[in-house]
N, C-alpha and C. Protein backbone atom coordinates (compact mmCIF):
# COMPACT_ATOMS: atom_id res chain seq x y z
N UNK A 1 7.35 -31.46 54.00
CA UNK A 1 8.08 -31.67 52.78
C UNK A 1 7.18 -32.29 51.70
N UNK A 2 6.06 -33.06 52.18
CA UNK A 2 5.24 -34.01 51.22
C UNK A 2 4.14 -32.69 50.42
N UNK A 3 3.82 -31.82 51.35
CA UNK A 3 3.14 -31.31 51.12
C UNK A 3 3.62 -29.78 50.14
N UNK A 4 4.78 -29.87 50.40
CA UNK A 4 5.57 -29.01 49.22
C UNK A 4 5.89 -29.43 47.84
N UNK A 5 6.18 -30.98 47.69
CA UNK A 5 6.69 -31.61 46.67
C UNK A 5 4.94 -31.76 46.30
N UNK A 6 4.02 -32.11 46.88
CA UNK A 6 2.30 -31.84 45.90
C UNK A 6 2.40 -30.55 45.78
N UNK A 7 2.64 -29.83 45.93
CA UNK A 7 2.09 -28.17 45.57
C UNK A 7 3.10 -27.89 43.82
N UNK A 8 4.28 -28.17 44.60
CA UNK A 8 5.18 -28.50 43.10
C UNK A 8 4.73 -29.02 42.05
N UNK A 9 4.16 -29.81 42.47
CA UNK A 9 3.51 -31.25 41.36
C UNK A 9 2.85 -30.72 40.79
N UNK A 10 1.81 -29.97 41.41
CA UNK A 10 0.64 -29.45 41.03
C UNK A 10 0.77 -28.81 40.01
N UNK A 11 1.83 -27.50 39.98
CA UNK A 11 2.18 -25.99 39.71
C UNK A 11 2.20 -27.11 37.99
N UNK A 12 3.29 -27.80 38.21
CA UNK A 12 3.97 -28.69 37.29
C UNK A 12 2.83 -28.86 36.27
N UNK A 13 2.11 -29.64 37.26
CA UNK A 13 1.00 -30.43 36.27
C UNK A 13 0.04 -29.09 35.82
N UNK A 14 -0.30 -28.15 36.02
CA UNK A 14 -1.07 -27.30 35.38
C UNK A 14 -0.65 -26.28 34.47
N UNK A 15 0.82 -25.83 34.67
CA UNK A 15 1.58 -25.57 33.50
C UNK A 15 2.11 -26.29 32.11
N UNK A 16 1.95 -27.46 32.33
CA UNK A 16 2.06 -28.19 31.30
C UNK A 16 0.50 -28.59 30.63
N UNK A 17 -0.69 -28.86 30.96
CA UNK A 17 -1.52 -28.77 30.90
C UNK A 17 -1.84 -26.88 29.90
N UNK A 18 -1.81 -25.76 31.10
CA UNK A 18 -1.70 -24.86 29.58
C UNK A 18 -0.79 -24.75 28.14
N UNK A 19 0.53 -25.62 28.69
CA UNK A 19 1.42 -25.21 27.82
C UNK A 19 0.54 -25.86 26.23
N UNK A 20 0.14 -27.31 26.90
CA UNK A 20 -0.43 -28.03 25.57
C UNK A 20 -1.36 -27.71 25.15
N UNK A 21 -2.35 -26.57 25.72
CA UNK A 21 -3.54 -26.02 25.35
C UNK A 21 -3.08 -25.34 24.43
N UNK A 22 -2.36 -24.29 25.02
CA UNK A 22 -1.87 -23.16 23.67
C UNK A 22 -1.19 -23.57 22.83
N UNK A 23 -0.50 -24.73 22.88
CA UNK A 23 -0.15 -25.31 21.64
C UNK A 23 -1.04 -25.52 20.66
N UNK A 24 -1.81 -26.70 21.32
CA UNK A 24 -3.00 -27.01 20.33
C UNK A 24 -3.42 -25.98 19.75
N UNK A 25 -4.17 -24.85 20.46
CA UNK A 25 -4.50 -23.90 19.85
C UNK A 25 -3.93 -22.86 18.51
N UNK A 26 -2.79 -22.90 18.61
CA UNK A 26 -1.42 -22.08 17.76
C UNK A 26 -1.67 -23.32 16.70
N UNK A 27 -1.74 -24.78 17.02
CA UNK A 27 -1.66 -25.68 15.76
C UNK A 27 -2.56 -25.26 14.96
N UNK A 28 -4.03 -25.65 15.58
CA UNK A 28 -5.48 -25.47 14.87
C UNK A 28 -5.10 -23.88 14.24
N UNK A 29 -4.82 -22.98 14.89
CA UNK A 29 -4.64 -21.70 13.99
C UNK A 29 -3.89 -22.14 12.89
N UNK A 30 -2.56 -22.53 12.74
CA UNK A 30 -1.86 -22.84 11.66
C UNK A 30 -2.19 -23.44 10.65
N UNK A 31 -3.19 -24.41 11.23
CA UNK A 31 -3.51 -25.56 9.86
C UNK A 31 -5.22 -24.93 9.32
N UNK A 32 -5.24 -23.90 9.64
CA UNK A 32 -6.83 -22.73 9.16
C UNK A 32 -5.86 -22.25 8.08
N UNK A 33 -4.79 -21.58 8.61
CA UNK A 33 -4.23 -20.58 7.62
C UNK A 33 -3.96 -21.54 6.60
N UNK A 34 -3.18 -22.46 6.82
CA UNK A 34 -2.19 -23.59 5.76
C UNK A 34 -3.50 -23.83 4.94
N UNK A 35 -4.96 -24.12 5.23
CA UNK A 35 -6.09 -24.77 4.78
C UNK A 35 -6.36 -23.58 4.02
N UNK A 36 -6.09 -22.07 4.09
CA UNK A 36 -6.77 -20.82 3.84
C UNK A 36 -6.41 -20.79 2.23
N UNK A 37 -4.35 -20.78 2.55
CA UNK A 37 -3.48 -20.84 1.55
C UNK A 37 -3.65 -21.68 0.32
N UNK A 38 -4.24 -23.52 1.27
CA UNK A 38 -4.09 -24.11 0.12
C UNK A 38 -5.45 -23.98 -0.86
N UNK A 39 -5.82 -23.60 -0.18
CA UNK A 39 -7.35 -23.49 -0.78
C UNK A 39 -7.49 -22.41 -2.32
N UNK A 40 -7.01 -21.60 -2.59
CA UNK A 40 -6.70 -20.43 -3.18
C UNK A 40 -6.25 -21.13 -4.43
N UNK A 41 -7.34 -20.57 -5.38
CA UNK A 41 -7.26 -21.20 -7.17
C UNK A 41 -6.81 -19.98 -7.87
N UNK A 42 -5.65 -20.12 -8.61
CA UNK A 42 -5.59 -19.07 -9.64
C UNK A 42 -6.17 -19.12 -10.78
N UNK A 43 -7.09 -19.87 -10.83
CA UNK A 43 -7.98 -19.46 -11.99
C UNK A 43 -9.06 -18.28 -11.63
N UNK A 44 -9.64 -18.09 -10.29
CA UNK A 44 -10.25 -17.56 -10.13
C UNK A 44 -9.51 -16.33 -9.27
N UNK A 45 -8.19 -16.33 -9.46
CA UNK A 45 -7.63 -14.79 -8.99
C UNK A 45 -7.72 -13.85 -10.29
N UNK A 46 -7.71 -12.24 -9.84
CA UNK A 46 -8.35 -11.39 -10.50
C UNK A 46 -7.26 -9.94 -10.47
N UNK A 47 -5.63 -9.71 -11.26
CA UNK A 47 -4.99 -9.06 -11.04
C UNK A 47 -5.88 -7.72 -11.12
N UNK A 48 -5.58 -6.47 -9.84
CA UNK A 48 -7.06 -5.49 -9.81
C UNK A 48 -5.49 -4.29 -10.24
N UNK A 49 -4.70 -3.98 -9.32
CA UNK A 49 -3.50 -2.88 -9.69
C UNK A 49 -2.20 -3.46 -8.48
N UNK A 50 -0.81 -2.41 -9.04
CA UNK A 50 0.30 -2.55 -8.12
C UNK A 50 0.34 -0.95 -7.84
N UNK A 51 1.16 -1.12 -6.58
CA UNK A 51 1.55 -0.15 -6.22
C UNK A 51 2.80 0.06 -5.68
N UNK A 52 3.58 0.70 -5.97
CA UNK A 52 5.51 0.16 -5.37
C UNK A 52 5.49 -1.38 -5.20
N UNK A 53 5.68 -2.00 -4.45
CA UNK A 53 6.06 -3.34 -4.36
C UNK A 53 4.99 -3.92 -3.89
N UNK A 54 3.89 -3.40 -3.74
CA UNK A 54 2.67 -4.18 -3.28
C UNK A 54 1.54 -4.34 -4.46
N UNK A 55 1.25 -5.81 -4.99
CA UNK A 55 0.54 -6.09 -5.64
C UNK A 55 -0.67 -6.57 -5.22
N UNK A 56 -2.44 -6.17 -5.76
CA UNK A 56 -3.42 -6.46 -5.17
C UNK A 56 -4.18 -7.27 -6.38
N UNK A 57 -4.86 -8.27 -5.55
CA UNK A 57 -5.94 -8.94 -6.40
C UNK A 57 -6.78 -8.99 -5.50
N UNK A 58 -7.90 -9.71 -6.68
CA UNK A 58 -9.48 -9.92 -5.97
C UNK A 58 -9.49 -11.45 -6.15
N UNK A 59 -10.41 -12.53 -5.26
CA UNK A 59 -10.41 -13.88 -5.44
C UNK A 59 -12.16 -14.15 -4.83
N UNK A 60 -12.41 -13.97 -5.51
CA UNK A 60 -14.02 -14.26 -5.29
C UNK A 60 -14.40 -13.44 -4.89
N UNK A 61 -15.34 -13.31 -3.13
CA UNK A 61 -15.12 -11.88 -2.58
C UNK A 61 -13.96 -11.53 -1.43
N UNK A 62 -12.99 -12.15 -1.83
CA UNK A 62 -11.37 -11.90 -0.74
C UNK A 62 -10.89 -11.13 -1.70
N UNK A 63 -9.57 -10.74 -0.85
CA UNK A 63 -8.91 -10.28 -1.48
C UNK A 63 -7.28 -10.74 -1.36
N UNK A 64 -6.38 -10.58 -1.90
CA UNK A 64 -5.09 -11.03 -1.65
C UNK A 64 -4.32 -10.65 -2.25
N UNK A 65 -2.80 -9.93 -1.36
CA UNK A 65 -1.81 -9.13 -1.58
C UNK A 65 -0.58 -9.90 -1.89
N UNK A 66 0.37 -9.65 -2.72
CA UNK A 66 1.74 -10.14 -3.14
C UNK A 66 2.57 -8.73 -2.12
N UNK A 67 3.22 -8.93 -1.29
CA UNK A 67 4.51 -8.28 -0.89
C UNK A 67 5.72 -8.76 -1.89
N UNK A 68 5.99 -8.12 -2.60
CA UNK A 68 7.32 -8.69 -4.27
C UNK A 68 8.82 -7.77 -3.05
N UNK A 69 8.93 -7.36 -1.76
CA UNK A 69 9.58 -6.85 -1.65
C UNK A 69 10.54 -8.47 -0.46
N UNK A 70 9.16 -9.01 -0.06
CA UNK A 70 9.50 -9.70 0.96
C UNK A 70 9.03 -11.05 0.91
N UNK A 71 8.54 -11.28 -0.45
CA UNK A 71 7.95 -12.37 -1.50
C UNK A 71 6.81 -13.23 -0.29
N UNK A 72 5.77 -12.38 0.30
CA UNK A 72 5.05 -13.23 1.11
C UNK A 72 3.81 -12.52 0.50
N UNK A 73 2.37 -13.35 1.40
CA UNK A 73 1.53 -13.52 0.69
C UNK A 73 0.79 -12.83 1.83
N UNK A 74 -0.70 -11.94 1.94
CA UNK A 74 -1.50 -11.46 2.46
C UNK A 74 -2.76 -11.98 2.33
N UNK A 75 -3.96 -12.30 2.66
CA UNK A 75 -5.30 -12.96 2.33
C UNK A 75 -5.99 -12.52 3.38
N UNK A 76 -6.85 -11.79 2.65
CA UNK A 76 -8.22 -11.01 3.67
C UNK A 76 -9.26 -11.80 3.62
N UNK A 77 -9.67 -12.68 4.45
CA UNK A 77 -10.72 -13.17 3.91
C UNK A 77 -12.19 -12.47 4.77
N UNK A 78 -13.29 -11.99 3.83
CA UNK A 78 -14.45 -10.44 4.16
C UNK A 78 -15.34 -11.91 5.39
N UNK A 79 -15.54 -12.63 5.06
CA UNK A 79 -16.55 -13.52 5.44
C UNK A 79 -16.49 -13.30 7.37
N UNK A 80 -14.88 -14.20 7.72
CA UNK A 80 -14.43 -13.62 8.59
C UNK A 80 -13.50 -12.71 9.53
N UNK A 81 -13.52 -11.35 8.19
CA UNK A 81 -12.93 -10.38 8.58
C UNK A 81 -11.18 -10.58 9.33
N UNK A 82 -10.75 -11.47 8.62
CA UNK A 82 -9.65 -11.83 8.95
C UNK A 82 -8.43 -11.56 8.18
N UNK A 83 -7.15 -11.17 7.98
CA UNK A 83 -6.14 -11.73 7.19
C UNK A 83 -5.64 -12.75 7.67
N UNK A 84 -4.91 -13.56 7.02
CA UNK A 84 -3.71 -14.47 7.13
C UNK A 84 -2.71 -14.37 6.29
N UNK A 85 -1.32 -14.80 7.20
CA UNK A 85 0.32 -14.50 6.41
C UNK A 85 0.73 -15.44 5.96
N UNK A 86 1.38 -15.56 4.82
CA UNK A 86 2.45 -16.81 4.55
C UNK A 86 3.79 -16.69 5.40
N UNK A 87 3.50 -15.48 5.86
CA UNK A 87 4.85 -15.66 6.55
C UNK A 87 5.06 -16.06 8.14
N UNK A 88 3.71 -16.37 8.21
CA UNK A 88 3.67 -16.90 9.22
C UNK A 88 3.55 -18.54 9.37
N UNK A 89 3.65 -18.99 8.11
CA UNK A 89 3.37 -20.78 7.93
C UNK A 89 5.15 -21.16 7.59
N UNK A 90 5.50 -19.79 6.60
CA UNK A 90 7.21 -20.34 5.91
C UNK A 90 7.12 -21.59 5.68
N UNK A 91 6.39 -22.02 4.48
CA UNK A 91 6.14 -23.68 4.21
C UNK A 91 6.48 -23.60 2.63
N UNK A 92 6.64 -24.44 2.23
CA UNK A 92 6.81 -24.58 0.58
C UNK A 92 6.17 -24.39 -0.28
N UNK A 93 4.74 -24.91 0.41
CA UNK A 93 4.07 -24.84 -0.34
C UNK A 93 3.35 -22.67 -0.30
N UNK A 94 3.45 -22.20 0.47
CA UNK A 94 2.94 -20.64 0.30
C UNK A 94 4.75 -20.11 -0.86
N UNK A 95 5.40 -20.62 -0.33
CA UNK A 95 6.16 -20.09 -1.35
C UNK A 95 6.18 -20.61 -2.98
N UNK A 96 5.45 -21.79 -3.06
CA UNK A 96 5.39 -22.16 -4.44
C UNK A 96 4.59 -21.42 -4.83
N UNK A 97 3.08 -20.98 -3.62
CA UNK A 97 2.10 -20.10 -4.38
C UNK A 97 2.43 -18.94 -5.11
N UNK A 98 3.28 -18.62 -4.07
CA UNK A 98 3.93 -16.84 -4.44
C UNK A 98 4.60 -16.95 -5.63
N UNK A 99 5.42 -17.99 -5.76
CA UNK A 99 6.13 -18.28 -7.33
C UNK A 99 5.24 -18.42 -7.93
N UNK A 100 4.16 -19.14 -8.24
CA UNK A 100 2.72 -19.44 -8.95
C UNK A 100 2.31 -18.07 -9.97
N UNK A 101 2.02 -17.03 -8.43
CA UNK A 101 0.85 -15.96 -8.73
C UNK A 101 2.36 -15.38 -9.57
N UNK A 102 3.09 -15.09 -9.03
CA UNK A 102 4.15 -14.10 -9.75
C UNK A 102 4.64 -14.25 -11.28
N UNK A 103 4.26 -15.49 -11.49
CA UNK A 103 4.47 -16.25 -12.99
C UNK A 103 3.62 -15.61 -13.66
N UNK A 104 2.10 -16.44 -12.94
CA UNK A 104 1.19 -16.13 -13.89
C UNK A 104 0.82 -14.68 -14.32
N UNK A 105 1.04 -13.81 -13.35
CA UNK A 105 0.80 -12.83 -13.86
C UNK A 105 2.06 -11.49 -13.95
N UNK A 106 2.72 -12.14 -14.59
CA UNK A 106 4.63 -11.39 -14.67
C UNK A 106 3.91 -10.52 -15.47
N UNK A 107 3.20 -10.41 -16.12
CA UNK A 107 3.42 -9.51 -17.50
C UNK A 107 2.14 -8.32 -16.65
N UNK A 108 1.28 -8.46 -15.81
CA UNK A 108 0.35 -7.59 -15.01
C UNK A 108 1.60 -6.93 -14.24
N UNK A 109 2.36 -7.27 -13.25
CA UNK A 109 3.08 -6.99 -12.16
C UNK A 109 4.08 -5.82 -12.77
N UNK A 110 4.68 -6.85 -14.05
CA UNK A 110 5.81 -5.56 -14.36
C UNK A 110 5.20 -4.62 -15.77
N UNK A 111 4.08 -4.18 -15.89
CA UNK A 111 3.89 -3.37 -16.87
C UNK A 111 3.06 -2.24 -16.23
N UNK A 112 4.10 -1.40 -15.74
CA UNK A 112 4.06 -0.55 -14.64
C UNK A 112 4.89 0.89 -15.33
N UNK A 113 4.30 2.18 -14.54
CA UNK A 113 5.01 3.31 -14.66
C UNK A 113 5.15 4.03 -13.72
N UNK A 114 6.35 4.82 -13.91
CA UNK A 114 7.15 5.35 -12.46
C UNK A 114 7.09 6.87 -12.47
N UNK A 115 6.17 7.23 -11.28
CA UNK A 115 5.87 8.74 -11.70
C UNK A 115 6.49 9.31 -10.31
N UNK A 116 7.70 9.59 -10.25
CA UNK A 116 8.63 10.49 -9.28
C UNK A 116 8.42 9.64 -8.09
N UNK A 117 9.49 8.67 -8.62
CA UNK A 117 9.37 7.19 -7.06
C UNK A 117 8.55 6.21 -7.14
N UNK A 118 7.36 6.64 -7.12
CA UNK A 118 5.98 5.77 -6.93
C UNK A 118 6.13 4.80 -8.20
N UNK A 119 5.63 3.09 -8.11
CA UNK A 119 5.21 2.34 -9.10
C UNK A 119 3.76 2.63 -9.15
N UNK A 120 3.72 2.20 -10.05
CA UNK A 120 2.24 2.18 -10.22
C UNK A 120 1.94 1.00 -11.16
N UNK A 121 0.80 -0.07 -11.49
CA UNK A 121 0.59 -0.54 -12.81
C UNK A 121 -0.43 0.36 -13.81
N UNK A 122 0.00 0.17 -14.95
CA UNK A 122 -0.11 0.87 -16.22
C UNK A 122 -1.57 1.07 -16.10
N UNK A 123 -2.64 -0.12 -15.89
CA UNK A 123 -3.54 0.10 -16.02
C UNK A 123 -4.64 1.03 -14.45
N UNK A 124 -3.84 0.85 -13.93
CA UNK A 124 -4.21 1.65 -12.62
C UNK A 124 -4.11 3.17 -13.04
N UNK A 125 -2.83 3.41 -13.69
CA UNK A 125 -2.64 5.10 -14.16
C UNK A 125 -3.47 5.15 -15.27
N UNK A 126 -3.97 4.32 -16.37
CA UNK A 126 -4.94 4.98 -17.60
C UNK A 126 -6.19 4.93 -16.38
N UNK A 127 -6.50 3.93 -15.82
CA UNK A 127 -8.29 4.51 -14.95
C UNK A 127 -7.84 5.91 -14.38
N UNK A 128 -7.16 6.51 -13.67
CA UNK A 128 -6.76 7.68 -13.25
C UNK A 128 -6.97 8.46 -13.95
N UNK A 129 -5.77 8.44 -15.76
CA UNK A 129 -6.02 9.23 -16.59
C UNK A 129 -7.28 9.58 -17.09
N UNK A 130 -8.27 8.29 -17.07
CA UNK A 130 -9.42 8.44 -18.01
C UNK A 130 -10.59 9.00 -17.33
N UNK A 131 -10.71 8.88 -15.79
CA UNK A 131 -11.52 9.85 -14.77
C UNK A 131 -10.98 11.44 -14.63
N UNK A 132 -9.55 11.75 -15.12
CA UNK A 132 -9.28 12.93 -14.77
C UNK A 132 -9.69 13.49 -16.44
N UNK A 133 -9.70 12.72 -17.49
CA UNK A 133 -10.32 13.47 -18.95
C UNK A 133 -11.37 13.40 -18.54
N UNK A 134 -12.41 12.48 -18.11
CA UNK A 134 -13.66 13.15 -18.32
C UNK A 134 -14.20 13.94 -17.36
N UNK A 135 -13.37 14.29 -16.45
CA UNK A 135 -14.06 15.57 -15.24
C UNK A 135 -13.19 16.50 -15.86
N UNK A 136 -12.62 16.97 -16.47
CA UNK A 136 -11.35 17.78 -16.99
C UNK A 136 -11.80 18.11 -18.74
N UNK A 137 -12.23 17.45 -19.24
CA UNK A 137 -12.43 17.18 -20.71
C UNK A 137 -12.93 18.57 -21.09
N UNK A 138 -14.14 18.92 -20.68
CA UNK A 138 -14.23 20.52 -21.46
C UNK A 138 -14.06 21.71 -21.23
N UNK A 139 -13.02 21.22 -19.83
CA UNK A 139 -12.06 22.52 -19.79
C UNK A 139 -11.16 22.89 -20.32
N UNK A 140 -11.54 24.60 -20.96
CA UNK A 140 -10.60 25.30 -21.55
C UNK A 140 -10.40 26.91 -21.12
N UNK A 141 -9.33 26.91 -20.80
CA UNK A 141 -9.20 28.64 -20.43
C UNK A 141 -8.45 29.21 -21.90
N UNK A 142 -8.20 30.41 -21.52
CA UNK A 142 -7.90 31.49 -22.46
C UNK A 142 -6.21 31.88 -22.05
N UNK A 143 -5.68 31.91 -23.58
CA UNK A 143 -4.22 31.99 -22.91
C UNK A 143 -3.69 33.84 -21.72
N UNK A 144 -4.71 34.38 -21.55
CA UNK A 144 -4.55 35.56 -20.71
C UNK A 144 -4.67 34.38 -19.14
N UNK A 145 -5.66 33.48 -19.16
CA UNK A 145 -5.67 33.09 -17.69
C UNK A 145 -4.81 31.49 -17.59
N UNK A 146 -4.02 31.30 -19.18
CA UNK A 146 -3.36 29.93 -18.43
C UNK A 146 -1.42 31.04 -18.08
N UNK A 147 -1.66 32.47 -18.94
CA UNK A 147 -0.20 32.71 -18.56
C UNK A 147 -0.05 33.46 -17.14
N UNK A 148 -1.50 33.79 -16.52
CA UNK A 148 -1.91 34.17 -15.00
C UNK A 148 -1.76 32.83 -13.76
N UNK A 149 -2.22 31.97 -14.63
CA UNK A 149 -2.04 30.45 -13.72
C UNK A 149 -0.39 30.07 -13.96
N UNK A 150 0.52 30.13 -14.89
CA UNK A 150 1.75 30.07 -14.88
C UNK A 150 2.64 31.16 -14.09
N UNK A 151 1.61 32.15 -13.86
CA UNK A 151 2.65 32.97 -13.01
C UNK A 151 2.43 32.82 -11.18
N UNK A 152 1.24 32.72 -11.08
CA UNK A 152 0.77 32.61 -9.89
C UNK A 152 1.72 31.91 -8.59
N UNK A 153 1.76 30.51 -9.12
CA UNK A 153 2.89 29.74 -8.52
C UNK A 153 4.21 30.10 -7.85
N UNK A 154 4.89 31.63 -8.64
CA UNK A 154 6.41 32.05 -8.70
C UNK A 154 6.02 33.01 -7.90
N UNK A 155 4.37 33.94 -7.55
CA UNK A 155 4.39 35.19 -7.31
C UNK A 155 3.20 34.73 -5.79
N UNK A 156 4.39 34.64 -4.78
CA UNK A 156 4.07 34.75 -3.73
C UNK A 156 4.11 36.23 -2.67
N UNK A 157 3.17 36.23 -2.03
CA UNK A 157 3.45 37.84 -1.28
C UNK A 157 4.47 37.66 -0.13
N UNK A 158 4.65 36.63 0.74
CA UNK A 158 5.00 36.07 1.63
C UNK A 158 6.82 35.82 0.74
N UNK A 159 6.99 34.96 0.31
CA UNK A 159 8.33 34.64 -0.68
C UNK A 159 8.28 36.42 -1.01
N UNK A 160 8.37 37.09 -1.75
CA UNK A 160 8.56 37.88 -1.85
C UNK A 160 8.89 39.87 -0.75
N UNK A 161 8.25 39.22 -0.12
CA UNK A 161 8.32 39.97 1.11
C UNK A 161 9.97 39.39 2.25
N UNK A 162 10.13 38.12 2.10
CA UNK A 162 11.60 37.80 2.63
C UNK A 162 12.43 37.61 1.71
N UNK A 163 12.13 38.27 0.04
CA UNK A 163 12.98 38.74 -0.78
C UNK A 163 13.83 39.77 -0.66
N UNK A 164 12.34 40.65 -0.29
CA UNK A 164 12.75 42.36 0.61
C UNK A 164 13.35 42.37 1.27
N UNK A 165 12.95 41.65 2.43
CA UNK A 165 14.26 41.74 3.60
C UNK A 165 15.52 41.01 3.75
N UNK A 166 15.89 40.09 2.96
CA UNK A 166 17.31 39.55 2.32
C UNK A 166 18.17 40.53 1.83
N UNK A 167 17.06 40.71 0.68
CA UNK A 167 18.02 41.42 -0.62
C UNK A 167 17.83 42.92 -0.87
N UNK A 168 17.13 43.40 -0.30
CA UNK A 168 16.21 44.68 -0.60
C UNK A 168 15.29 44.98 -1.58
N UNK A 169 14.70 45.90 -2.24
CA UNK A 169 13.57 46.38 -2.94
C UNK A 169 14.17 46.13 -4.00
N UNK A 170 15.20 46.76 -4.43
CA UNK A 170 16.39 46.69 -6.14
C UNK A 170 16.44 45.08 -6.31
N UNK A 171 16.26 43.64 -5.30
CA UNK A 171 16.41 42.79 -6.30
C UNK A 171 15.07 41.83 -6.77
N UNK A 172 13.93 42.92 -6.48
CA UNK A 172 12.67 42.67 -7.47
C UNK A 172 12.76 42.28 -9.01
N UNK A 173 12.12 41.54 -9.49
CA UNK A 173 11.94 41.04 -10.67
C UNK A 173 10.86 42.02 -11.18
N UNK A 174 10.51 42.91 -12.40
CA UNK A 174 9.32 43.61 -12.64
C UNK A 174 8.09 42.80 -12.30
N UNK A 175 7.91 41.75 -12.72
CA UNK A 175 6.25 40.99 -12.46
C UNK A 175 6.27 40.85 -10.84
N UNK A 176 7.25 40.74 -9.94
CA UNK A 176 7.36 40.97 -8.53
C UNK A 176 6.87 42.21 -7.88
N UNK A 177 7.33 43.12 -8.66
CA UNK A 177 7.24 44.58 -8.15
C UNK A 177 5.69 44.87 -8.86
N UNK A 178 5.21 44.38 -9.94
CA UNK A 178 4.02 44.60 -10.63
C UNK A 178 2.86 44.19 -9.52
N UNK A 179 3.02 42.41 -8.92
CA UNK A 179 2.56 41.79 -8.45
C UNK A 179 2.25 42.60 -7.15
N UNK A 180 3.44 43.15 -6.16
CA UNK A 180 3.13 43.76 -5.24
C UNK A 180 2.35 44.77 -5.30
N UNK A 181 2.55 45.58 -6.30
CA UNK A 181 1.57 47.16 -6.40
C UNK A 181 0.16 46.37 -6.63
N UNK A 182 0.10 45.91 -6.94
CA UNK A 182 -1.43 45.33 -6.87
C UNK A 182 -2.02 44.49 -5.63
N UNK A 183 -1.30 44.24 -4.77
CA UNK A 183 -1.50 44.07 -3.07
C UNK A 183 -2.08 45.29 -2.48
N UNK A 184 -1.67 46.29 -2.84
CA UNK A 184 -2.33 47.72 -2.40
C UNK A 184 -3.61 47.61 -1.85
């Protein structure tokens, strides 16, 4: 019996022994991140673009994300290839940050345009616009090949061929029936 109640003891004493290891450990993680969070100057954050509800900046050479859907905070830090969550601290102070960054830069976040669903910020779509003018800029076709490129789209051989067999030959459109004789 003595020798059951030490084996017990034992089990006892070395499970509690890991339990407080991994504690400690989970602490020291927590108070890196909490140290990560508090550390983070908005003077030196750098609004870069949004995208639907995810907002990105640059902070020296990190980087760090606003979730505006789930008001938490993301931080990559390159050095040691790490992120850390605010939502993993849920402390006051990561949520004051998030109120912080969202203040300071209300007028970056919401000056945004909505192109079929997608947010975007404004200035994210003019860099877009202004790389697609200058690879695009001295192109010009001839209105014989932009009303060939307007038709192209409607004049499928395939779509048109399970036109045929729906509807028959009679419910061709002429540029359909034009289109086909030139499959020949």
């Amino acid at each position: 019996m003595e020798l059951f109640l030490g084996i017990l003891l034992g089990i006892i004493i070395s499970y509690s022994l890991w339990y407080f290891n991994v504690l400690i450990k989970f602490m020291k993680e927590q108070n890196l991140i909490l140290s990560k969070f508090e550390s983070i100057d908005l003077n030196q954050l750098k609004f870069n673009k949004r995208f639907n509800e995810f907002v990105y900046f640059s902070l020296n050479d990190n980087f760090l994300f606003l979730d505006l859907k789930n008001k938490s905070i993301t931080l990559f830090d390159k050095k040691s290839n790490k992120y850390y969550f605010s939502v993993s601290l849920n402390t006051n102070m990561t949520k004051n940050l998030y109120n912080n960054i969202s203040e300071k830069f209300k007028s970056n976040i919401e000056d945004i345009i909505e192109i079929q669903g997608y947010i975007y910020s404004k200035n994210t779509f003019n860099e877009f616009n202004q790389v697609m003018t200058d690879i695009l800029g001295n192109f010009s076709i001839s209105k014989e090949q932009e009303m060939s490129l307007n038709k192209e789209p409607m004049l499928n051989l395939d779509l048109i061929l399970d036109k045929i067999n729906s509807n028959g030959l009679k419910s061709l459109t002429k540029d359909e029936l034009e289109f086909l004789q030139k499959q020949k």
